[in-house]
PDB file of N, CA and C in Angstrom:
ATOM      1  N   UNK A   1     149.907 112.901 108.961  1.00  0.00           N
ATOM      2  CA  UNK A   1     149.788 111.509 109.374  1.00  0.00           C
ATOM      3  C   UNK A   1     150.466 110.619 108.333  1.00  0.00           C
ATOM      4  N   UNK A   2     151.288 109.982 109.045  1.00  0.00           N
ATOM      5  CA  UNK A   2     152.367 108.834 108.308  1.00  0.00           C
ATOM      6  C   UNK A   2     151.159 107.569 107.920  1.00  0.00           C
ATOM      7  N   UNK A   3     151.730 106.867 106.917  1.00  0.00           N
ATOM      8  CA  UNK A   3     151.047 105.164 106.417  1.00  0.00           C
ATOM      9  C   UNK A   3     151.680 104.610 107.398  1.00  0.00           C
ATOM     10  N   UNK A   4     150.994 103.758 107.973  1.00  0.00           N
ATOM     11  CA  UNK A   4     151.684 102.523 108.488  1.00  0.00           C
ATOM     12  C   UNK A   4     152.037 101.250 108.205  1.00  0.00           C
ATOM     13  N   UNK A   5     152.673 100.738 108.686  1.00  0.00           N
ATOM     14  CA  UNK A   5     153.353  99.243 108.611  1.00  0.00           C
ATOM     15  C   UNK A   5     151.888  98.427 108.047  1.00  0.00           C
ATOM     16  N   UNK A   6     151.244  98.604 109.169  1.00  0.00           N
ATOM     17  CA  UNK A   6     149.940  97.059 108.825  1.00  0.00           C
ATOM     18  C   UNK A   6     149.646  98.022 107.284  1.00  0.00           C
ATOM     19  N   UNK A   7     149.406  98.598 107.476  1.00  0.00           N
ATOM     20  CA  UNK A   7     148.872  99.068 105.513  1.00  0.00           C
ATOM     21  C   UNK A   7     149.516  98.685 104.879  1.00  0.00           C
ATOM     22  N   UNK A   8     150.305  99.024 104.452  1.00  0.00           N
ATOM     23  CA  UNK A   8     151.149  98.631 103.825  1.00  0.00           C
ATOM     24  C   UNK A   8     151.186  97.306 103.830  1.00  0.00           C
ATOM     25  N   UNK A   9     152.100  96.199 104.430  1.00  0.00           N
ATOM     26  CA  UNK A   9     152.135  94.978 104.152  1.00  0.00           C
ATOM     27  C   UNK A   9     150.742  93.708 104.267  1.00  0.00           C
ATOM     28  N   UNK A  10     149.498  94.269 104.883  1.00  0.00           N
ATOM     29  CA  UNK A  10     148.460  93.591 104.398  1.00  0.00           C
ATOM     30  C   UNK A  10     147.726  94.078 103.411  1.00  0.00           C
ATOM     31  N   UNK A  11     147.431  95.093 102.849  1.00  0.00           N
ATOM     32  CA  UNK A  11     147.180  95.522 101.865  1.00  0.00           C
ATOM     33  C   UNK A  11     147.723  94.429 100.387  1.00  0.00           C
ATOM     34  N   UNK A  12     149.729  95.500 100.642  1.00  0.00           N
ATOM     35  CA  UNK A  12     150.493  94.606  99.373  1.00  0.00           C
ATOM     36  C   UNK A  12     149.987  93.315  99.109  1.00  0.00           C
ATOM     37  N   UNK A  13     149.991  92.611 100.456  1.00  0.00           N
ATOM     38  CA  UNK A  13     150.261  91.145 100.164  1.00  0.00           C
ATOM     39  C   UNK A  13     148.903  90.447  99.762  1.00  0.00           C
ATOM     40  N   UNK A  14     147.887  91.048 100.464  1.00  0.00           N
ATOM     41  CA  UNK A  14     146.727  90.668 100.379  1.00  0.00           C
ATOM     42  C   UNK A  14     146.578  91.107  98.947  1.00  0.00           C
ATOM     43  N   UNK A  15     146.317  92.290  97.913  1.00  0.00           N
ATOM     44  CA  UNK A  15     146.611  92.288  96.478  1.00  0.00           C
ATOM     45  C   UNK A  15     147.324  91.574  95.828  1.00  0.00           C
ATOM     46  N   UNK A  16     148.500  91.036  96.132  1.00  0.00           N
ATOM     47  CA  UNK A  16     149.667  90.184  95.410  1.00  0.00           C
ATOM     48  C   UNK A  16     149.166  88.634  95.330  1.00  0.00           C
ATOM     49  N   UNK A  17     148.623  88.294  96.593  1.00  0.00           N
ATOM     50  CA  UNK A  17     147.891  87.110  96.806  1.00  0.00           C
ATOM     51  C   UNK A  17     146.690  86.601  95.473  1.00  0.00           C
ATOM     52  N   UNK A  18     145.821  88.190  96.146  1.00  0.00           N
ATOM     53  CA  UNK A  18     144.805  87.952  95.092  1.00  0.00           C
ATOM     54  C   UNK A  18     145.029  87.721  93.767  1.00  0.00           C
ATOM     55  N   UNK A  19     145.851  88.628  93.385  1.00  0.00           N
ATOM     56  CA  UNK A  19     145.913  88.288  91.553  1.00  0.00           C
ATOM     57  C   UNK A  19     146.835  87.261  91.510  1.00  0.00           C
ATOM     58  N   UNK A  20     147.259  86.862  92.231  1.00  0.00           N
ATOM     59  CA  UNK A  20     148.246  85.333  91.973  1.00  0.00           C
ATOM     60  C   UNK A  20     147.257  84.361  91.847  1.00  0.00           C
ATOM     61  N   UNK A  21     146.029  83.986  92.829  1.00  0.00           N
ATOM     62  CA  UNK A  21     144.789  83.665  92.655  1.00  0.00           C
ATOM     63  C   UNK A  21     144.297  83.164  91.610  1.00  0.00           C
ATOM     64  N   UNK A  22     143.823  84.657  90.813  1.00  0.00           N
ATOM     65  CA  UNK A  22     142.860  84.832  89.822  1.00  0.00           C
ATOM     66  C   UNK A  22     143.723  84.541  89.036  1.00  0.00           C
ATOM     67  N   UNK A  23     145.212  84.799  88.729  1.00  0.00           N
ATOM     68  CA  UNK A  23     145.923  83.976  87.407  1.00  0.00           C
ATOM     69  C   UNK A  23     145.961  81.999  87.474  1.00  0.00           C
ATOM     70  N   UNK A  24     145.841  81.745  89.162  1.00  0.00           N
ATOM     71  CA  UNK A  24     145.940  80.517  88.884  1.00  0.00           C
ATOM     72  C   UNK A  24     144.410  79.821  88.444  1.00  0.00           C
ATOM     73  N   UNK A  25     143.324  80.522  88.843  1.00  0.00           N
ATOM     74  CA  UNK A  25     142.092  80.299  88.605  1.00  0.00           C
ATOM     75  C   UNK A  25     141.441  80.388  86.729  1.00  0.00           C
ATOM     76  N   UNK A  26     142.501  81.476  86.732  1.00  0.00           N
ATOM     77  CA  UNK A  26     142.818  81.533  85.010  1.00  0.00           C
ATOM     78  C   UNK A  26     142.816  80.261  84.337  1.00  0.00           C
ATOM     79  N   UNK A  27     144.217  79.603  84.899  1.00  0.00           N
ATOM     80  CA  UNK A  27     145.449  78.547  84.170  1.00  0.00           C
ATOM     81  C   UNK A  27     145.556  77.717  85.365  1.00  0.00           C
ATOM     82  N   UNK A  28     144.547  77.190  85.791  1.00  0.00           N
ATOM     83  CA  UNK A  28     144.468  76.225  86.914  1.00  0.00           C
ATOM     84  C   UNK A  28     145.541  74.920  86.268  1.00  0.00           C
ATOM     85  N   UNK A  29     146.166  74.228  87.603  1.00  0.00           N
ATOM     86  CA  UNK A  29     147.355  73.132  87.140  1.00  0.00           C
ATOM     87  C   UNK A  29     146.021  71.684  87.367  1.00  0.00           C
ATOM     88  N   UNK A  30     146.003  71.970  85.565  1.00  0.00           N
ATOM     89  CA  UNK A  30     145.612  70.276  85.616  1.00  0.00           C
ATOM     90  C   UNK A  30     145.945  69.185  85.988  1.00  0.00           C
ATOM     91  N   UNK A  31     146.882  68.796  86.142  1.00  0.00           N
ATOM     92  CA  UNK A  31     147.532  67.644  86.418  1.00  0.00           C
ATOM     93  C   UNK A  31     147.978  68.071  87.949  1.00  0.00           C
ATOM     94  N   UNK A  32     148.497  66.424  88.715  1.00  0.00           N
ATOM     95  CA  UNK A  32     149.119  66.724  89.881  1.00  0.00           C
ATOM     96  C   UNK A  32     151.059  67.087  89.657  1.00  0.00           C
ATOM     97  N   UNK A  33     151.233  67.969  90.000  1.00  0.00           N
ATOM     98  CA  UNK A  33     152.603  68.391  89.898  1.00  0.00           C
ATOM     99  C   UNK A  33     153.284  68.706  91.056  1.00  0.00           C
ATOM    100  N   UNK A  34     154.547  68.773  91.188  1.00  0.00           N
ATOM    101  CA  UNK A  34     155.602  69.699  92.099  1.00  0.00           C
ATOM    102  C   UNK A  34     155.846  70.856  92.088  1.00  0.00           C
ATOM    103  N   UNK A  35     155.433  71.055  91.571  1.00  0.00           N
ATOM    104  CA  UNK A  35     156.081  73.193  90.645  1.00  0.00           C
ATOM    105  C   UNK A  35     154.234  74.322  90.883  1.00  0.00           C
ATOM    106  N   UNK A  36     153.443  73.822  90.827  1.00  0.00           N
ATOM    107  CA  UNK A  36     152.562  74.647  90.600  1.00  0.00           C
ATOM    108  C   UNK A  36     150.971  74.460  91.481  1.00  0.00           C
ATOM    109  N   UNK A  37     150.885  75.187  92.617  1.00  0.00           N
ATOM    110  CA  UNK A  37     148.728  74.299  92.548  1.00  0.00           C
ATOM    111  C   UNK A  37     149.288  74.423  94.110  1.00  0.00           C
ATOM    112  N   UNK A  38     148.081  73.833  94.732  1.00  0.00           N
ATOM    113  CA  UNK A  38     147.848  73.341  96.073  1.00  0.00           C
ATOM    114  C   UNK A  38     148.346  72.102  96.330  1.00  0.00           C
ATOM    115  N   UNK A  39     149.718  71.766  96.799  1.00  0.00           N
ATOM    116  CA  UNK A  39     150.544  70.847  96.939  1.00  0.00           C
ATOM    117  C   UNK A  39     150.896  70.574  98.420  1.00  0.00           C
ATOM    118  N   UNK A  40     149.986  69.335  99.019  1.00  0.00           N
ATOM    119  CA  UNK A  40     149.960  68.663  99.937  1.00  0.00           C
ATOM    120  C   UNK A  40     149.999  67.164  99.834  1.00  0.00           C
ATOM    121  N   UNK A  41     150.284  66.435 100.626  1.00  0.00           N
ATOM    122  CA  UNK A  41     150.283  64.698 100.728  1.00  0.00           C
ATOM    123  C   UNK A  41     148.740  64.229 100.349  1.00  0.00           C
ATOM    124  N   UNK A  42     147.965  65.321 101.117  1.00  0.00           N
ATOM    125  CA  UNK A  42     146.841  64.905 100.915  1.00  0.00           C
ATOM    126  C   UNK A  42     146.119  65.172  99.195  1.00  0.00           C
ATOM    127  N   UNK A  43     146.176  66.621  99.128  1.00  0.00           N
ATOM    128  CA  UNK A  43     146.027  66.540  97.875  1.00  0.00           C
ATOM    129  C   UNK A  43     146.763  65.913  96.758  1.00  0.00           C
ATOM    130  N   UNK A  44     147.256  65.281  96.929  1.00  0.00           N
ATOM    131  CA  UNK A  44     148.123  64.986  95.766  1.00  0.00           C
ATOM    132  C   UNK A  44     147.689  63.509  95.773  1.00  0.00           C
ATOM    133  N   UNK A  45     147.373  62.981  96.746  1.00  0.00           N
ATOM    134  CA  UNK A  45     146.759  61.839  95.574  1.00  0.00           C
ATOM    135  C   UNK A  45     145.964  61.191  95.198  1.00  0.00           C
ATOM    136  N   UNK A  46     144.937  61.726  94.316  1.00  0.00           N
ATOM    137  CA  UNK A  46     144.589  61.805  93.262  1.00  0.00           C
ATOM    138  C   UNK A  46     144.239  62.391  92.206  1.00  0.00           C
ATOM    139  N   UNK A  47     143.756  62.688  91.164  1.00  0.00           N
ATOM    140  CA  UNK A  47     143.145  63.235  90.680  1.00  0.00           C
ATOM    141  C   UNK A  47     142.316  64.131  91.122  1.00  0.00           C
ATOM    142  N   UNK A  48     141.388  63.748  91.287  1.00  0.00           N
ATOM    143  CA  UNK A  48     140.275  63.762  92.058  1.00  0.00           C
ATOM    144  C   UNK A  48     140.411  65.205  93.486  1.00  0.00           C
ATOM    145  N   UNK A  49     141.236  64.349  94.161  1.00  0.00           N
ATOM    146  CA  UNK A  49     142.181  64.857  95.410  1.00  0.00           C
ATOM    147  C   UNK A  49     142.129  66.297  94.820  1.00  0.00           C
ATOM    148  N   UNK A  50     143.389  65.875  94.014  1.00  0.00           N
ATOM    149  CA  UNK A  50     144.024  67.416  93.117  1.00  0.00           C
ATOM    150  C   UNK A  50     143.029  68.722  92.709  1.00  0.00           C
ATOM    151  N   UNK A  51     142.022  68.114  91.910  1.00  0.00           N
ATOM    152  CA  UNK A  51     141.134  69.122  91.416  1.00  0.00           C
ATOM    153  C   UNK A  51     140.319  69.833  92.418  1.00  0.00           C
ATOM    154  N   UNK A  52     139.991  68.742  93.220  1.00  0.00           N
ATOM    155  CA  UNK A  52     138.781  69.542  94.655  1.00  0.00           C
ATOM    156  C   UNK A  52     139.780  70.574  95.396  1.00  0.00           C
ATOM    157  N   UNK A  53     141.286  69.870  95.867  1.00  0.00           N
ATOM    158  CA  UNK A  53     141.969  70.900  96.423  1.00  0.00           C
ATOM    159  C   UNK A  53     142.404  72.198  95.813  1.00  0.00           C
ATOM    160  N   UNK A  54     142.669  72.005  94.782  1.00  0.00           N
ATOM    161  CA  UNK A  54     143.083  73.073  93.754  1.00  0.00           C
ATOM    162  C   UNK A  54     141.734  74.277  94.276  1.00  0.00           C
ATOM    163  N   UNK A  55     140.136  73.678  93.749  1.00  0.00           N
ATOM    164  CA  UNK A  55     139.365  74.860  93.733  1.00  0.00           C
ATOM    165  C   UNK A  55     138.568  75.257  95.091  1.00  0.00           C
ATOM    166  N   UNK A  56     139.094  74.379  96.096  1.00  0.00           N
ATOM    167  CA  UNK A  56     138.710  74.577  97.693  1.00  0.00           C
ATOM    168  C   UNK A  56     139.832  75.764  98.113  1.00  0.00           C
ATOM    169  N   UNK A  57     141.293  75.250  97.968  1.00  0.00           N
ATOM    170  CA  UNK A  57     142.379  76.200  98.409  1.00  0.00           C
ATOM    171  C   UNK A  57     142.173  77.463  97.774  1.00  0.00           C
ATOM    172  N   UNK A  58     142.129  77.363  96.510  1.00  0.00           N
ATOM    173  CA  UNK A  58     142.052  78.976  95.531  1.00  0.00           C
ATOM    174  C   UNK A  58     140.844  79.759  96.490  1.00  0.00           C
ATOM    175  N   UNK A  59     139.302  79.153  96.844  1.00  0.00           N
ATOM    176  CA  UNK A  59     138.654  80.329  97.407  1.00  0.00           C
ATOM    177  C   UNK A  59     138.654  80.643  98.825  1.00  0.00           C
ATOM    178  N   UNK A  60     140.019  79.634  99.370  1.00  0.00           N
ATOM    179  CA  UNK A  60     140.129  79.656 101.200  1.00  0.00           C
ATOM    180  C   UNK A  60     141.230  81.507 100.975  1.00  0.00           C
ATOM    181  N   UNK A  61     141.850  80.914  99.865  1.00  0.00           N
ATOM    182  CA  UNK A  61     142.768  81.995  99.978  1.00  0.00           C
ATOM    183  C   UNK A  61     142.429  83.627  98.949  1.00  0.00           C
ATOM    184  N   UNK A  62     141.198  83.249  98.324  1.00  0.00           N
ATOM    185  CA  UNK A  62     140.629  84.545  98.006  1.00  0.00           C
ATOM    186  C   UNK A  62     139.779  85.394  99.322  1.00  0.00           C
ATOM    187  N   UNK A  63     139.351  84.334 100.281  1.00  0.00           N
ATOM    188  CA  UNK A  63     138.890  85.145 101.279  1.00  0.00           C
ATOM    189  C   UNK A  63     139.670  85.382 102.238  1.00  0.00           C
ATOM    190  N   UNK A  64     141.149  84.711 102.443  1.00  0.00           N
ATOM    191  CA  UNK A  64     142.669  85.156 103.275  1.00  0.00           C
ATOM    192  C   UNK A  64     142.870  86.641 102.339  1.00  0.00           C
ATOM    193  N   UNK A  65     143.044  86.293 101.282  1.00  0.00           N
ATOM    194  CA  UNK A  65     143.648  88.121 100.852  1.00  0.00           C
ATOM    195  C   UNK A  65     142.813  89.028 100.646  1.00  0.00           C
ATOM    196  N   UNK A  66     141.349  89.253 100.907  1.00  0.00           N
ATOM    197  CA  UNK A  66     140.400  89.948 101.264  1.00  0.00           C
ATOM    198  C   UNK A  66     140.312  90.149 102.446  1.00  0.00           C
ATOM    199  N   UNK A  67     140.630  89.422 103.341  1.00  0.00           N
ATOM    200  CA  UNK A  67     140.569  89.633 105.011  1.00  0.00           C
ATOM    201  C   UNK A  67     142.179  90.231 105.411  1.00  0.00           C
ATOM    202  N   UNK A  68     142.696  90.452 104.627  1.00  0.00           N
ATOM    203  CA  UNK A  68     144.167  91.042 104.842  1.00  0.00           C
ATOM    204  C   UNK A  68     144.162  92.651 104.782  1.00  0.00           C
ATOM    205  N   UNK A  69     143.650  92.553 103.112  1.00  0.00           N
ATOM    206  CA  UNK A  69     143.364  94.145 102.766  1.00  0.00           C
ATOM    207  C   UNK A  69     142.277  94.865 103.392  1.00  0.00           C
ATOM    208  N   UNK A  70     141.413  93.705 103.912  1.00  0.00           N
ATOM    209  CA  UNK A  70     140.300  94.527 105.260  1.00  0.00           C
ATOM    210  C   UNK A  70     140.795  95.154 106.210  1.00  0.00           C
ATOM    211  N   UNK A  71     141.672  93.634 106.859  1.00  0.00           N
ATOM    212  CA  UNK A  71     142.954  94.401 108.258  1.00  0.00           C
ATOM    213  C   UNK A  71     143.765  95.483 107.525  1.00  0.00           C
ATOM    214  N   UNK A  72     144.445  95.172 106.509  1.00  0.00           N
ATOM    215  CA  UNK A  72     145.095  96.801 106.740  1.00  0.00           C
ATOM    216  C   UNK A  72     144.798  98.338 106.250  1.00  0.00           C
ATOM    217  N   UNK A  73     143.356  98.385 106.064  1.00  0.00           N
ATOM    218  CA  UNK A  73     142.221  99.083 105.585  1.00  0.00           C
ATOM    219  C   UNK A  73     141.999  99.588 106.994  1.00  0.00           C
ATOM    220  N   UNK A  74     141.489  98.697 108.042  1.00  0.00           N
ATOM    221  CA  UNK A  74     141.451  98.869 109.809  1.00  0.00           C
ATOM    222  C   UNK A  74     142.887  99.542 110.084  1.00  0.00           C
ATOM    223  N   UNK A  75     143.888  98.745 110.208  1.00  0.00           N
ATOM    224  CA  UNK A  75     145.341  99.003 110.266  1.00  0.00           C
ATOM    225  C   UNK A  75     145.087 100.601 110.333  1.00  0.00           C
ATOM    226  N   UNK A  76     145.010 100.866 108.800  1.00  0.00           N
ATOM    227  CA  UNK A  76     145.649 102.179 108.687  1.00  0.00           C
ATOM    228  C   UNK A  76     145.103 103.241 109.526  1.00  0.00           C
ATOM    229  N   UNK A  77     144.101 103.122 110.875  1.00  0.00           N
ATOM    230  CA  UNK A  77     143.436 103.926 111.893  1.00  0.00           C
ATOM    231  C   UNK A  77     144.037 103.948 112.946  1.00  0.00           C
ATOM    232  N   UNK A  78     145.131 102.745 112.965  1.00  0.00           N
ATOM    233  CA  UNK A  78     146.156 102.474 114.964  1.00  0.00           C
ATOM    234  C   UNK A  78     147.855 103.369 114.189  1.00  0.00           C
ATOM    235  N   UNK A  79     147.831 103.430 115.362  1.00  0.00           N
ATOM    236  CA  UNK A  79     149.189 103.816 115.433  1.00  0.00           C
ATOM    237  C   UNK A  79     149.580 102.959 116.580  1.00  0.00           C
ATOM    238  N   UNK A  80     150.680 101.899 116.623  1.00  0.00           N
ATOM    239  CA  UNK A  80     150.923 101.169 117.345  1.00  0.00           C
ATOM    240  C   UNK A  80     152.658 101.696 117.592  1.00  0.00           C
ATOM    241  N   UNK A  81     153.297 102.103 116.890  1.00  0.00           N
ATOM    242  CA  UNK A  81     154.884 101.862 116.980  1.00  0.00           C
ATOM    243  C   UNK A  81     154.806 101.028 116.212  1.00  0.00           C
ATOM    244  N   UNK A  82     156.298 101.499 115.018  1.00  0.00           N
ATOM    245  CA  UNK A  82     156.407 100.251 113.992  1.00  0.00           C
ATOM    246  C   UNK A  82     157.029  99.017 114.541  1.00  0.00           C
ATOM    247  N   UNK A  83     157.345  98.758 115.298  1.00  0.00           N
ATOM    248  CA  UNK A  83     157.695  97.098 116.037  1.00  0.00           C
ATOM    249  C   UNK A  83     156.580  96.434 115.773  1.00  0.00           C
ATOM    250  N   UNK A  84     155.679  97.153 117.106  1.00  0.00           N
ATOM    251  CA  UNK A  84     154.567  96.141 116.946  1.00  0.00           C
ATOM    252  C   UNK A  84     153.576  96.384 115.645  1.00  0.00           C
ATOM    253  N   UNK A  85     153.646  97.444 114.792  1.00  0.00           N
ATOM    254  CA  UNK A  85     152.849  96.796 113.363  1.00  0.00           C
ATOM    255  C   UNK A  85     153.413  96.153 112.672  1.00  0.00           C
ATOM    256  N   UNK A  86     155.148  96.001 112.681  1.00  0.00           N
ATOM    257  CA  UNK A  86     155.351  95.128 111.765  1.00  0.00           C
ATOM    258  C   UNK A  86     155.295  93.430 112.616  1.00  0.00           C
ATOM    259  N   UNK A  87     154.909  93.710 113.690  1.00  0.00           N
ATOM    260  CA  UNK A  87     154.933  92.052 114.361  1.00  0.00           C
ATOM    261  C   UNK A  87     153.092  91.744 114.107  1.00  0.00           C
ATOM    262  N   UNK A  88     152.329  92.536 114.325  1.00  0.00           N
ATOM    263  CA  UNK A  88     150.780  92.462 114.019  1.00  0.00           C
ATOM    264  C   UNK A  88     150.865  91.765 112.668  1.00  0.00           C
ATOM    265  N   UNK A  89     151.529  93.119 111.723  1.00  0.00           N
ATOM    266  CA  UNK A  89     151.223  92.440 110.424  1.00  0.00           C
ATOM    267  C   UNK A  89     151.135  91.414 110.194  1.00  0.00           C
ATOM    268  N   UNK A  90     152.429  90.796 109.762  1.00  0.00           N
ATOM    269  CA  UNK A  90     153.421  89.314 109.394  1.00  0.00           C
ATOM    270  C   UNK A  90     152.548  88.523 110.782  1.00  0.00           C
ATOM    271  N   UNK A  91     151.930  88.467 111.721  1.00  0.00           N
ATOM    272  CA  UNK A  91     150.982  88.074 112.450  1.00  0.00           C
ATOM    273  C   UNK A  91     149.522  87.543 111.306  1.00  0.00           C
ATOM    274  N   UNK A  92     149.101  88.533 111.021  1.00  0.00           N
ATOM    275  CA  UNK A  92     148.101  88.722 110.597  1.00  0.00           C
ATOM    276  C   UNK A  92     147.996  87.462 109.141  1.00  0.00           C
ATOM    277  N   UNK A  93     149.249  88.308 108.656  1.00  0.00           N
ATOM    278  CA  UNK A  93     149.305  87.355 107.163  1.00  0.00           C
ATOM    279  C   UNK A  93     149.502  85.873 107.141  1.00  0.00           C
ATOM    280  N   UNK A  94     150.701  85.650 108.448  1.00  0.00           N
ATOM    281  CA  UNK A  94     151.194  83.989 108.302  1.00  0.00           C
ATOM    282  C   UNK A  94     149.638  83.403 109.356  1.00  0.00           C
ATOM    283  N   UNK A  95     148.813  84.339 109.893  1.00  0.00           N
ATOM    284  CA  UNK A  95     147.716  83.592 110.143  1.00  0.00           C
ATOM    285  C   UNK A  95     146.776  83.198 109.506  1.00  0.00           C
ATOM    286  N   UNK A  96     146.239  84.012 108.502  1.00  0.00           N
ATOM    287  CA  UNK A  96     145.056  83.968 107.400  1.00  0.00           C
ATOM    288  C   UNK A  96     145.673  83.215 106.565  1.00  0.00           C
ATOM    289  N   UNK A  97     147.022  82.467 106.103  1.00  0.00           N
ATOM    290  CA  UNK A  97     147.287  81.907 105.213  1.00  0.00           C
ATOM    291  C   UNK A  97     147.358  80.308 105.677  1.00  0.00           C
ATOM    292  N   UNK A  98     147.773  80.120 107.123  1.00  0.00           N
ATOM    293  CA  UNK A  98     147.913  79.023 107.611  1.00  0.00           C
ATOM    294  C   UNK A  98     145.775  78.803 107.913  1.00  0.00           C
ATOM    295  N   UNK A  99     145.372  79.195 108.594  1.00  0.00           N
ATOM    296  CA  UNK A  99     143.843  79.106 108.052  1.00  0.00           C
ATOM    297  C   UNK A  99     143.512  78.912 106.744  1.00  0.00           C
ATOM    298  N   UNK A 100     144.020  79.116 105.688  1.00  0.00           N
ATOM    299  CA  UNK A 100     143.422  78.585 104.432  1.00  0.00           C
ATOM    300  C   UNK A 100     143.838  77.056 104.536  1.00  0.00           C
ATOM    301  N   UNK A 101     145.122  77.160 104.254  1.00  0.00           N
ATOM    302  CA  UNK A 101     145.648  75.870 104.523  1.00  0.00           C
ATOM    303  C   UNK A 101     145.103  74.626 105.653  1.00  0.00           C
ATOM    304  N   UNK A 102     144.874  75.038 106.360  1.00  0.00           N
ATOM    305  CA  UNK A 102     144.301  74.158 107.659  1.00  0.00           C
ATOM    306  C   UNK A 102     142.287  73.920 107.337  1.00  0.00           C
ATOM    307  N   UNK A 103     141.842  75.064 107.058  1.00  0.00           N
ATOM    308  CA  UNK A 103     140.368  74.632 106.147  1.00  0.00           C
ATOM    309  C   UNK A 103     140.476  73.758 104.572  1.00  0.00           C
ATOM    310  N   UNK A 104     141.423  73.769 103.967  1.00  0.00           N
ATOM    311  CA  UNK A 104     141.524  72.907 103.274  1.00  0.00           C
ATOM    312  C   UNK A 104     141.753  71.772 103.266  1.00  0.00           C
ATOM    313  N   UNK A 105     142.545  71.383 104.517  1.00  0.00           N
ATOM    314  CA  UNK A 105     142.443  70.228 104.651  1.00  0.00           C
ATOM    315  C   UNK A 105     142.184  69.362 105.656  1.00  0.00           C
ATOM    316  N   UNK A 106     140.857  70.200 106.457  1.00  0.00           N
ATOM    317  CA  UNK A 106     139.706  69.444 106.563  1.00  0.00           C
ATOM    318  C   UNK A 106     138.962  69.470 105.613  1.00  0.00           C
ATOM    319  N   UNK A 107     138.719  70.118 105.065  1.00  0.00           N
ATOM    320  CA  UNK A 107     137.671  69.707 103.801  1.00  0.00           C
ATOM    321  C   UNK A 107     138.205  68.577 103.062  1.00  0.00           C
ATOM    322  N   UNK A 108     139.371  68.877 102.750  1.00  0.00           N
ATOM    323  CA  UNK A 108     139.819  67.459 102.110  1.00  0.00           C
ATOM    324  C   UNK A 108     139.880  66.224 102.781  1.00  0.00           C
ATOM    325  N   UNK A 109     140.054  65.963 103.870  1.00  0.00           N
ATOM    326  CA  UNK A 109     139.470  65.008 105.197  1.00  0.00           C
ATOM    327  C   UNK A 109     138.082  64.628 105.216  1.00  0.00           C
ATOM    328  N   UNK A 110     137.312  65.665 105.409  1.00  0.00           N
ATOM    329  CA  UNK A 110     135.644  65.783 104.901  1.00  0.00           C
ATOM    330  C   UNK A 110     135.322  64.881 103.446  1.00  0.00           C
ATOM    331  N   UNK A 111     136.014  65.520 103.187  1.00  0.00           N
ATOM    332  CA  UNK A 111     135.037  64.809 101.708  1.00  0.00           C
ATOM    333  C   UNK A 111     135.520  63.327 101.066  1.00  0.00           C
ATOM    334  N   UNK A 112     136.997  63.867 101.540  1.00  0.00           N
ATOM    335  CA  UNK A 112     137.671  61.975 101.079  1.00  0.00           C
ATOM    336  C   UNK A 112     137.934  61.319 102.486  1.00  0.00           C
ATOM    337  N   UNK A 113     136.875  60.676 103.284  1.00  0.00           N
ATOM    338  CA  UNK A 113     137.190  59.973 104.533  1.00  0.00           C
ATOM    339  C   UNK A 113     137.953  58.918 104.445  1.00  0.00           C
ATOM    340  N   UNK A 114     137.842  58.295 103.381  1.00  0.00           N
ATOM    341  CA  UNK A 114     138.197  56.928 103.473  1.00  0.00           C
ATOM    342  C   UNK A 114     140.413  56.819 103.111  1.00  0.00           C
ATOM    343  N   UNK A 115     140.772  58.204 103.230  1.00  0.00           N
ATOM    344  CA  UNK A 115     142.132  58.693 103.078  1.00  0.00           C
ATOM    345  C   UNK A 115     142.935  58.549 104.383  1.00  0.00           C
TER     346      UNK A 115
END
């Protein structure tokens, strides 16, 4: 029995994710910047903005790359044809990541109404 596609690329990515994570959770970007952090219209302005989004996004997307390496933990039991695992996958990933993104900012909506 061959690895498959979904293993492989939710697994990788979901690991790659994570410790990208935990280094930014490390060396979180104090300040609001262009180059580094959870960079949206919304978050960005303020302070304030910045810091809540920073540590709302970091744990939307610790539970996106845990729910990745779950799916391709599942994954690795189908045999689909590699077409459709590599269309599941890259499915899978640009979904759990656009869900972080999209819970973040309702929360950031949530909490700063007056934005």
């Amino acid at each position: 029995m061959s690895v498959g596609i979904i293993p492989i690329i939710c697994i990788a990515t979901g690991v790659s994710i994570y410790i990208i994570i935990m280094i930014q959770d490390r060396y979180p970007p104090k300040k609001i910047n262009n180059i580094y952090g959870y960079r949206t219209k919304r978050s960005m302005k303020s302070q304030e903005h910045w810091d809540y989004a920073q540590n709302y996004s970091s744990a939307q997307m610790k539970k996106a790359s845990i729910g990745m390496i779950s799916l391709g933990i599942l994954g690795s039991f189908l045999d689909l044809g590699q077409n459709l695992e590599l269309a599941l996958g890259l499915f899978i990933i640009i979904g759990l990541m656009i869900a972080g993104v999209f819970a973040t900012e309702q929360e950031l909506k949530r909490r700063f109404p007056d934005d």
